[in-house]
C-alpha atoms as a PDB file:
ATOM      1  CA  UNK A   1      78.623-139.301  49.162  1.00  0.00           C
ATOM      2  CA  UNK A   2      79.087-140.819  52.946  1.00  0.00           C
ATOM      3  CA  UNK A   3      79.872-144.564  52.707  1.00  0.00           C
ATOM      4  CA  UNK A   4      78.943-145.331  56.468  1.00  0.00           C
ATOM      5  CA  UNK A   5      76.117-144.764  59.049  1.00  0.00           C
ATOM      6  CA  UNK A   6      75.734-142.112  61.278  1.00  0.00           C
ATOM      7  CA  UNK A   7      72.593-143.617  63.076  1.00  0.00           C
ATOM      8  CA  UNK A   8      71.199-147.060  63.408  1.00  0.00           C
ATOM      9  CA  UNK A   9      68.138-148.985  65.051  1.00  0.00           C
ATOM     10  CA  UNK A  10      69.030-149.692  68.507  1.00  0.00           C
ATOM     11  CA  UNK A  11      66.047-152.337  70.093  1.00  0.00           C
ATOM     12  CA  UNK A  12      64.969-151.275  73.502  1.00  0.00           C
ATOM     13  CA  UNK A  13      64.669-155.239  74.355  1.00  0.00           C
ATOM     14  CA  UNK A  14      67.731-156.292  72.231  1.00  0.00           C
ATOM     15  CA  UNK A  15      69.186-157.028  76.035  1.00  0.00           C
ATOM     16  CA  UNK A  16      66.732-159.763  76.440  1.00  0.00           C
ATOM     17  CA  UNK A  17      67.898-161.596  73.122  1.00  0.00           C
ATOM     18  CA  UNK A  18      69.399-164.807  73.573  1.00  0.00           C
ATOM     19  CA  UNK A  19      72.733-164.006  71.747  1.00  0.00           C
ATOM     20  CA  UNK A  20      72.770-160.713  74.859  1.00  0.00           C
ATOM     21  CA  UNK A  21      72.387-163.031  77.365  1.00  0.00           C
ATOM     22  CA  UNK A  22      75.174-165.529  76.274  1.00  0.00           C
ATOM     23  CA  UNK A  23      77.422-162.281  75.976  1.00  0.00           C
ATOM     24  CA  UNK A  24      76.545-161.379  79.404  1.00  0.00           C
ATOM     25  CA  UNK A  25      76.941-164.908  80.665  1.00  0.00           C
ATOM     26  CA  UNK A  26      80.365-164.784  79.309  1.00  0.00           C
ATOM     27  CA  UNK A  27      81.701-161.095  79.853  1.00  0.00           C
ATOM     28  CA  UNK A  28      79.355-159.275  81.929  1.00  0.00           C
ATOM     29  CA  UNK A  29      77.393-156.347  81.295  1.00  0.00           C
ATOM     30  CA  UNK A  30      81.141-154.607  80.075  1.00  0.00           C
ATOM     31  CA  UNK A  31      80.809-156.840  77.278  1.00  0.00           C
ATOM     32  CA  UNK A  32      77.915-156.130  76.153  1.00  0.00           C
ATOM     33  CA  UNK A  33      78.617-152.403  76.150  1.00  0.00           C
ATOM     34  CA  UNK A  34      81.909-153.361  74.434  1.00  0.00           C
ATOM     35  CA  UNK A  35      79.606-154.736  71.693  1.00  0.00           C
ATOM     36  CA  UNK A  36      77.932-151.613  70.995  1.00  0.00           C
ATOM     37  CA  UNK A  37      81.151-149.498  70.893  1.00  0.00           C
ATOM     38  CA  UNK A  38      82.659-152.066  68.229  1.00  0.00           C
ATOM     39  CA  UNK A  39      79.111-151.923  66.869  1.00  0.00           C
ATOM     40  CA  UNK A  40      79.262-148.044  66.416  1.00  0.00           C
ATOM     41  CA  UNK A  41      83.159-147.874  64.999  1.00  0.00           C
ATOM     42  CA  UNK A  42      81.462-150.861  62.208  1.00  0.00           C
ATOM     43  CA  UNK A  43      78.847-148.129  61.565  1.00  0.00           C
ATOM     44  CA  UNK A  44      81.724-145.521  60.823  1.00  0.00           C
ATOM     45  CA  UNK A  45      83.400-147.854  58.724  1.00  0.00           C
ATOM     46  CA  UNK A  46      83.661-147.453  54.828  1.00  0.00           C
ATOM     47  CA  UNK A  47      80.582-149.606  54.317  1.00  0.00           C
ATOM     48  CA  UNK A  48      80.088-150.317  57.415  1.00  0.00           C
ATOM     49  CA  UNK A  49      83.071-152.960  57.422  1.00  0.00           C
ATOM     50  CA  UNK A  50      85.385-153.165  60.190  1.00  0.00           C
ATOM     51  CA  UNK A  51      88.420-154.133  58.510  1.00  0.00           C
ATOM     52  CA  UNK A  52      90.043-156.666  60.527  1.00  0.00           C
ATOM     53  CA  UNK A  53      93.380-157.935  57.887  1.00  0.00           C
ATOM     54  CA  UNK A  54      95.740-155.544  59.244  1.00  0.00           C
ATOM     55  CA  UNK A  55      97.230-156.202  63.214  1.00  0.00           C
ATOM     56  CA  UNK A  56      97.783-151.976  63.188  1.00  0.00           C
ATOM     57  CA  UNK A  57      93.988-151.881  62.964  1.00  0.00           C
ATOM     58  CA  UNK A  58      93.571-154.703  65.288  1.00  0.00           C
ATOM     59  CA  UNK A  59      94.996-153.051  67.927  1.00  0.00           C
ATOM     60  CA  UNK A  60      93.132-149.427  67.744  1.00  0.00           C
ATOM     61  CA  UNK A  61      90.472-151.398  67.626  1.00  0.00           C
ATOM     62  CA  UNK A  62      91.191-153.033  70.863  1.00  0.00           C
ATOM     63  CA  UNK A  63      92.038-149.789  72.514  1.00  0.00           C
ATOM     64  CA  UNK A  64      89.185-148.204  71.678  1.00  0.00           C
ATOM     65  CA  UNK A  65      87.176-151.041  73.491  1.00  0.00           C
ATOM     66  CA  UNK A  66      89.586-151.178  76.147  1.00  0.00           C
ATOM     67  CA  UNK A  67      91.042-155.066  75.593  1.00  0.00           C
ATOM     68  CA  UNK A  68      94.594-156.070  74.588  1.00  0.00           C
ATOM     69  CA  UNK A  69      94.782-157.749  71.381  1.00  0.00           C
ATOM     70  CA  UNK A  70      94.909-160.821  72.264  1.00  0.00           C
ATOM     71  CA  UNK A  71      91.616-160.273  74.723  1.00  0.00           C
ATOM     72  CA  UNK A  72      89.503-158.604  71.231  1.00  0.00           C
ATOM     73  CA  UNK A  73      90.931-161.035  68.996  1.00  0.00           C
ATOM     74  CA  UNK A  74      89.250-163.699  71.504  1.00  0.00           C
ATOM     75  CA  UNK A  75      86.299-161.181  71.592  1.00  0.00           C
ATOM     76  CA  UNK A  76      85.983-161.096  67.690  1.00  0.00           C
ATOM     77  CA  UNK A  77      85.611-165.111  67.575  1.00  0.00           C
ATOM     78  CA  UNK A  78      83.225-165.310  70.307  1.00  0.00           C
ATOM     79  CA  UNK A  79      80.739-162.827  69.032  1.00  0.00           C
ATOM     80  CA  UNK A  80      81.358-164.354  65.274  1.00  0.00           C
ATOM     81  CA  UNK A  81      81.032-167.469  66.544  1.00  0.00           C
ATOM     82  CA  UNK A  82      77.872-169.769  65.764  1.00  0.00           C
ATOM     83  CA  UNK A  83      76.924-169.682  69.181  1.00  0.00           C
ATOM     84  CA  UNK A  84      76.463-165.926  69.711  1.00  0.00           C
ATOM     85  CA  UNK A  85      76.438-165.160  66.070  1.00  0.00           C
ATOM     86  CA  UNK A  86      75.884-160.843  67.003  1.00  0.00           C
ATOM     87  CA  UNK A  87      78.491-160.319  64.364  1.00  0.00           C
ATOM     88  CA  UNK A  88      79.086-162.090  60.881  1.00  0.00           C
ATOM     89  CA  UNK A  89      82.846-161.951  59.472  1.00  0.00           C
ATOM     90  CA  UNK A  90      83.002-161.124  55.537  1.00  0.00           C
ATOM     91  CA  UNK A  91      86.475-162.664  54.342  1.00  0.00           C
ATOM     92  CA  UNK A  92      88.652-159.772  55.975  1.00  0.00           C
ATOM     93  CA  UNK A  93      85.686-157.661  57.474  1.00  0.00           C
ATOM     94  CA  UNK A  94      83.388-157.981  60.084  1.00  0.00           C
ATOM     95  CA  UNK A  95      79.573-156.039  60.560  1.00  0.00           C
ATOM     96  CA  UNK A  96      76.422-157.293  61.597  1.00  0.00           C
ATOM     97  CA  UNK A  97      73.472-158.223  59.425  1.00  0.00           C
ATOM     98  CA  UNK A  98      71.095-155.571  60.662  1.00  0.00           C
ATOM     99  CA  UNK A  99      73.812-153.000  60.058  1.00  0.00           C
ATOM    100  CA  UNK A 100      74.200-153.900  56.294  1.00  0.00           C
ATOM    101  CA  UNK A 101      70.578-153.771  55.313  1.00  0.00           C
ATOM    102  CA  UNK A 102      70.116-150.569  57.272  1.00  0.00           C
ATOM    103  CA  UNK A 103      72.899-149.524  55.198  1.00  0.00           C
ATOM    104  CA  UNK A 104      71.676-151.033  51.843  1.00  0.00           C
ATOM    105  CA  UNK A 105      68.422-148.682  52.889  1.00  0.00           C
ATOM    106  CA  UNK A 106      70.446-145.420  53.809  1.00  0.00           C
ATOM    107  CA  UNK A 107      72.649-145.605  50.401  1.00  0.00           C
ATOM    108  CA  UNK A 108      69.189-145.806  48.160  1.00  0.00           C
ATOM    109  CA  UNK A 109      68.068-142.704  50.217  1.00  0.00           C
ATOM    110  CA  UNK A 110      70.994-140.840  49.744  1.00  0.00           C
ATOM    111  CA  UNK A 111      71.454-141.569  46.044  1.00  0.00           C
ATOM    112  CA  UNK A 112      67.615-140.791  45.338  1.00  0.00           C
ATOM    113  CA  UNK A 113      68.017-137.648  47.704  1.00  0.00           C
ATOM    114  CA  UNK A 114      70.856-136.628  45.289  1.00  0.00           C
ATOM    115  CA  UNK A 115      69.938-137.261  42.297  1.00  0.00           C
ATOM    116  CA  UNK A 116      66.710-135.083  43.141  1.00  0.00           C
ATOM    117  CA  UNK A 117      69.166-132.463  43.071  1.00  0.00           C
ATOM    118  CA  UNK A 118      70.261-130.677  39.362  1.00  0.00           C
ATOM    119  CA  UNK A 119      72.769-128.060  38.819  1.00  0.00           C
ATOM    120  CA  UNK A 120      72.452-125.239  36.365  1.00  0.00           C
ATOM    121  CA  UNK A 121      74.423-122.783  35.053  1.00  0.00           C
ATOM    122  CA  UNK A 122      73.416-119.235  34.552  1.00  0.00           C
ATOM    123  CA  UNK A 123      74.798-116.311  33.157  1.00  0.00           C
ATOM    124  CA  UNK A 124      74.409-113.294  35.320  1.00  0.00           C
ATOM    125  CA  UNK A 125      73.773-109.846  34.274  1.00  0.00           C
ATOM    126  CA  UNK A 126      77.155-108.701  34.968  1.00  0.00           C
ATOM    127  CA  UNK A 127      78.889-111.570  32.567  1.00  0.00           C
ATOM    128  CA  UNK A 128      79.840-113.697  35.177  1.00  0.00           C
ATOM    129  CA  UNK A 129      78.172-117.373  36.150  1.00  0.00           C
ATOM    130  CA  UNK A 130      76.646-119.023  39.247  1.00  0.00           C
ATOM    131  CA  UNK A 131      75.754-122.742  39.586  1.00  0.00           C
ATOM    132  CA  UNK A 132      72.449-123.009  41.068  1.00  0.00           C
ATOM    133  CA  UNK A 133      71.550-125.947  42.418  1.00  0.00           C
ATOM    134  CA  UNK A 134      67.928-126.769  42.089  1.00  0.00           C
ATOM    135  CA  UNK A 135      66.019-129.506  44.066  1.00  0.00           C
ATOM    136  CA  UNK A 136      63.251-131.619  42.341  1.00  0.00           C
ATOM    137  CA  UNK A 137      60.884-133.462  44.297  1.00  0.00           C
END
């Protein structure tokens, strides 16, 4: 079973939040698409946790957002920070509230969704067996 997101809620006014506009006020409208690329490699994330212990992942990170290290590292604390608050750091992780109950949501789907599902074993007329897999609803 996937362990990420694919897909999350994106607000059409999330711009006109007040944790947007400090972001903006501080890096410009490039920082506040740099959000929601960091936001998107969360979602792909085992769990949707960015792990942030290791500097090797550090650094892709940064290069997938187009900063040095030092400039995401900088980034990270500013959007963790109290003041913006857009992400929330986890011990060695980082994600984003919204992200982890859309997640808590999306696991119980996909565990009911497969465990709707039941596999059975039949014997064919020719002595050999299939596994059908059979979906309840």
């Amino acid at each position: 079973m996937k362990h990420n997101l694919t897909y999350y809620q994106h607000f059409s006014d999330s711009h006109n939040e007040p944790q947007f506009k400090l972001l903006r006020a501080k890096y410009g409208w490039a920082g506040e698409g740099k959000y929601w690329a960091l936001k998107n490699i969360i979602a792909s994330s085992d769990n949707c946790l960015l792990d942030i212990s290791n500097p090797l992942n550090l650094g892709m990170y940064a290069v997938d957002i187009d900063l040095t290290f030092d400039e995401f590292n900088i980034f990270l604390e500013f959007l963790c920070s109290r003041d913006c608050g857009l992400l929330i750091r986890v011990e060695n992780y980082i994600t984003t509230e919204d992200m982890q109950e859309t997640f808590e949501n999306v696991m119980k789907q996909r565990k009911a969704s497969r465990d709707r599902r039941i596999k059975e074993i039949v014997k064919q007329s020719n002595g050999t067996y299939k596994l059908l897999e059979i979906n309840r609803k």
